[in-house]
N, C-alpha and C. Protein backbone atom coordinates (compact mmCIF):
# COMPACT_ATOMS: atom_id res chain seq x y z
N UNK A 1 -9.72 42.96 51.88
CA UNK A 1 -11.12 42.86 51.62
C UNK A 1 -11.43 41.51 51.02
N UNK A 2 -12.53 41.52 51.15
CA UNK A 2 -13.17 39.96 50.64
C UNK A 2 -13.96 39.66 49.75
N UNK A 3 -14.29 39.57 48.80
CA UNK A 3 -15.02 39.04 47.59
C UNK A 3 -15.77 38.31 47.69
N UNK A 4 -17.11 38.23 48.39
CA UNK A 4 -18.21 36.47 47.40
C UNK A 4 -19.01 36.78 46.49
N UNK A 5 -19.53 35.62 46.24
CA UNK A 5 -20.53 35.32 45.44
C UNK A 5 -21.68 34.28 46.31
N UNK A 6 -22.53 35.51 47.03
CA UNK A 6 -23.85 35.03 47.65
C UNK A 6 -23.26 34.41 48.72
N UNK A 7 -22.94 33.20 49.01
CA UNK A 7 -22.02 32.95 50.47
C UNK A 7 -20.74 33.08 50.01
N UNK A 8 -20.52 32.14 49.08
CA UNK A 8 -18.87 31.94 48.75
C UNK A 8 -18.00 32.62 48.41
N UNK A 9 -16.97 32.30 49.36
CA UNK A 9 -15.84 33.59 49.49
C UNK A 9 -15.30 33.11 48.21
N UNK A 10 -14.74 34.16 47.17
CA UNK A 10 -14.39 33.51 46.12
C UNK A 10 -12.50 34.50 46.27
N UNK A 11 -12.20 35.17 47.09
CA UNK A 11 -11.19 35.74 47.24
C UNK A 11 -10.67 36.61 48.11
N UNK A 12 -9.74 36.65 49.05
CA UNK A 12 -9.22 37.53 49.71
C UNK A 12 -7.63 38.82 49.38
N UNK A 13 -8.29 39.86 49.39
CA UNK A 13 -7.26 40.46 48.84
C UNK A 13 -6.65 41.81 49.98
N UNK A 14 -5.58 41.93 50.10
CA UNK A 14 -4.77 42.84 50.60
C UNK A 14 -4.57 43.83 50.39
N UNK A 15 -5.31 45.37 50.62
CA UNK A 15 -4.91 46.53 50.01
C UNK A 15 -4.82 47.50 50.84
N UNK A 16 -4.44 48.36 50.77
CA UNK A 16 -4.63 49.63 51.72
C UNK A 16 -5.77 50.63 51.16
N UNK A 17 -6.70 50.50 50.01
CA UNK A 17 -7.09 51.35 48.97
C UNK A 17 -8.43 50.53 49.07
N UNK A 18 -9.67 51.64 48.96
CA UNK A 18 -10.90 50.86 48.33
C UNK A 18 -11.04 50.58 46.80
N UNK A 19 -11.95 49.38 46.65
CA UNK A 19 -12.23 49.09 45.39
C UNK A 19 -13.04 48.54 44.86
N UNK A 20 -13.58 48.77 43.35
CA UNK A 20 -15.06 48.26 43.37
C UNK A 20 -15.05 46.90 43.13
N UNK A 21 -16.42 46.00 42.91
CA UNK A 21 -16.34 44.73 42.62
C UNK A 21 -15.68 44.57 41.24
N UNK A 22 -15.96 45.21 40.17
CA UNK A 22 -15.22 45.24 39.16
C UNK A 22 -13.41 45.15 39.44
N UNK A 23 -13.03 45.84 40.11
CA UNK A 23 -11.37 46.02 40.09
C UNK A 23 -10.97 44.97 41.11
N UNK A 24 -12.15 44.52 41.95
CA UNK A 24 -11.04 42.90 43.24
C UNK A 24 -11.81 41.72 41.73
N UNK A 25 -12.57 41.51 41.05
CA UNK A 25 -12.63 40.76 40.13
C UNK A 25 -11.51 40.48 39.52
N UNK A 26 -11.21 41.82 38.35
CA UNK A 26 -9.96 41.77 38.17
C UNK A 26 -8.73 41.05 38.23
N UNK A 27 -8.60 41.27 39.81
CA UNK A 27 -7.56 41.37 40.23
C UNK A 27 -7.43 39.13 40.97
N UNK A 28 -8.82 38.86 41.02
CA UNK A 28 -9.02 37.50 41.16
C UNK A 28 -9.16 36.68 39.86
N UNK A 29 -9.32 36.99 38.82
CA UNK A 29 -9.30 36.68 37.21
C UNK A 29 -10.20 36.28 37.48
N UNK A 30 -11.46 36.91 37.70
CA UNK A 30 -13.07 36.26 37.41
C UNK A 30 -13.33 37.24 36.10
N UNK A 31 -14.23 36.55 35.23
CA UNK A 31 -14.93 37.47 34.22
C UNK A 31 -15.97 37.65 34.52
N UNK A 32 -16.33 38.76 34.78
CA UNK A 32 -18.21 38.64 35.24
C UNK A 32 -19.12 39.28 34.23
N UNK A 33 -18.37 38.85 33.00
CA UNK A 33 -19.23 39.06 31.82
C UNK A 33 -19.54 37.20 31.34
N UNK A 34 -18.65 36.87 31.71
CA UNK A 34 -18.23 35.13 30.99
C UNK A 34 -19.81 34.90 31.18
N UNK A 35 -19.79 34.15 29.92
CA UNK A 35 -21.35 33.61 29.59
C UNK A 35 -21.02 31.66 29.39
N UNK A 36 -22.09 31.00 29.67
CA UNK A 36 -22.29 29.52 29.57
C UNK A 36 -21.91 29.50 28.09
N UNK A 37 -22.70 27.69 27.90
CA UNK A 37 -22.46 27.40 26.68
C UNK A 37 -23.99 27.65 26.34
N UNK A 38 -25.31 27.90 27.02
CA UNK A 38 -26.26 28.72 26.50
C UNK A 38 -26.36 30.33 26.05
N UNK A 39 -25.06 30.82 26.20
CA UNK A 39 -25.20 31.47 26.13
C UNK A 39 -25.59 32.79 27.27
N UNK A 40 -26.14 31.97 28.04
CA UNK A 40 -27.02 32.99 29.30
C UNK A 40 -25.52 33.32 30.51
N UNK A 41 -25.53 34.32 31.61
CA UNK A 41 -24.61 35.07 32.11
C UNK A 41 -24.37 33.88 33.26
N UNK A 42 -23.08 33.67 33.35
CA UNK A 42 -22.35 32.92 34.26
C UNK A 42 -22.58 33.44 35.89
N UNK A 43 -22.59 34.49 35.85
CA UNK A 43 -22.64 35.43 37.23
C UNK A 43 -24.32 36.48 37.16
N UNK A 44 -24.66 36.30 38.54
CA UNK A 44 -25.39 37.43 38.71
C UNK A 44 -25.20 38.51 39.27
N UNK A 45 -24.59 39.37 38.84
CA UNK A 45 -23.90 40.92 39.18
C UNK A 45 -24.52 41.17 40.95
N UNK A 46 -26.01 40.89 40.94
CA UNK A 46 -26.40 41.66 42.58
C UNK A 46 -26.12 40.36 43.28
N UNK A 47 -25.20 39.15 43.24
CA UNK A 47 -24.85 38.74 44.13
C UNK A 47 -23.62 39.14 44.94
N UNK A 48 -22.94 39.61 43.96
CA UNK A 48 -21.67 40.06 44.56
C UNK A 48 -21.73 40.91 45.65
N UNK A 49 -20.88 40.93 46.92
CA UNK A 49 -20.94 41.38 47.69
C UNK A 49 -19.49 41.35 48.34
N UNK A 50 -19.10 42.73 48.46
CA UNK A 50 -17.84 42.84 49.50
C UNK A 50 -17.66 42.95 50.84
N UNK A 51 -16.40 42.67 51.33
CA UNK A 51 -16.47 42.84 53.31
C UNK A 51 -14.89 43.20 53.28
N UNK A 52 -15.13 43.88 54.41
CA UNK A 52 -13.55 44.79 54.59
C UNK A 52 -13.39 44.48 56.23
């Protein structure tokens, strides 16, 4: 399965098993809590989008 963020593929991963964006994050060491140095959210959660 495949991981982006809005276009960008940010990871391809190999499983036999589904999984949510939370657990291929994970598993790519993204934090999709990680915040700037304003403070404000690094990621916008409804960009994420998977493909199998």
């Amino acid at each position: 399965m495949k991981l982006y963020y809005g276009e960008k593929l940010l990871g391809d991963i190999t499983t036999n098993h589904s999984m949510s964006i939370e657990d291929a994050a994970e598993i790519l060491d993204i934090d999709l809590t990680a915040l700037d140095e304003n403070d404000e959210p690094v990621y916008d959660y409804d960009l994420f989008r998977m493909e199998w």
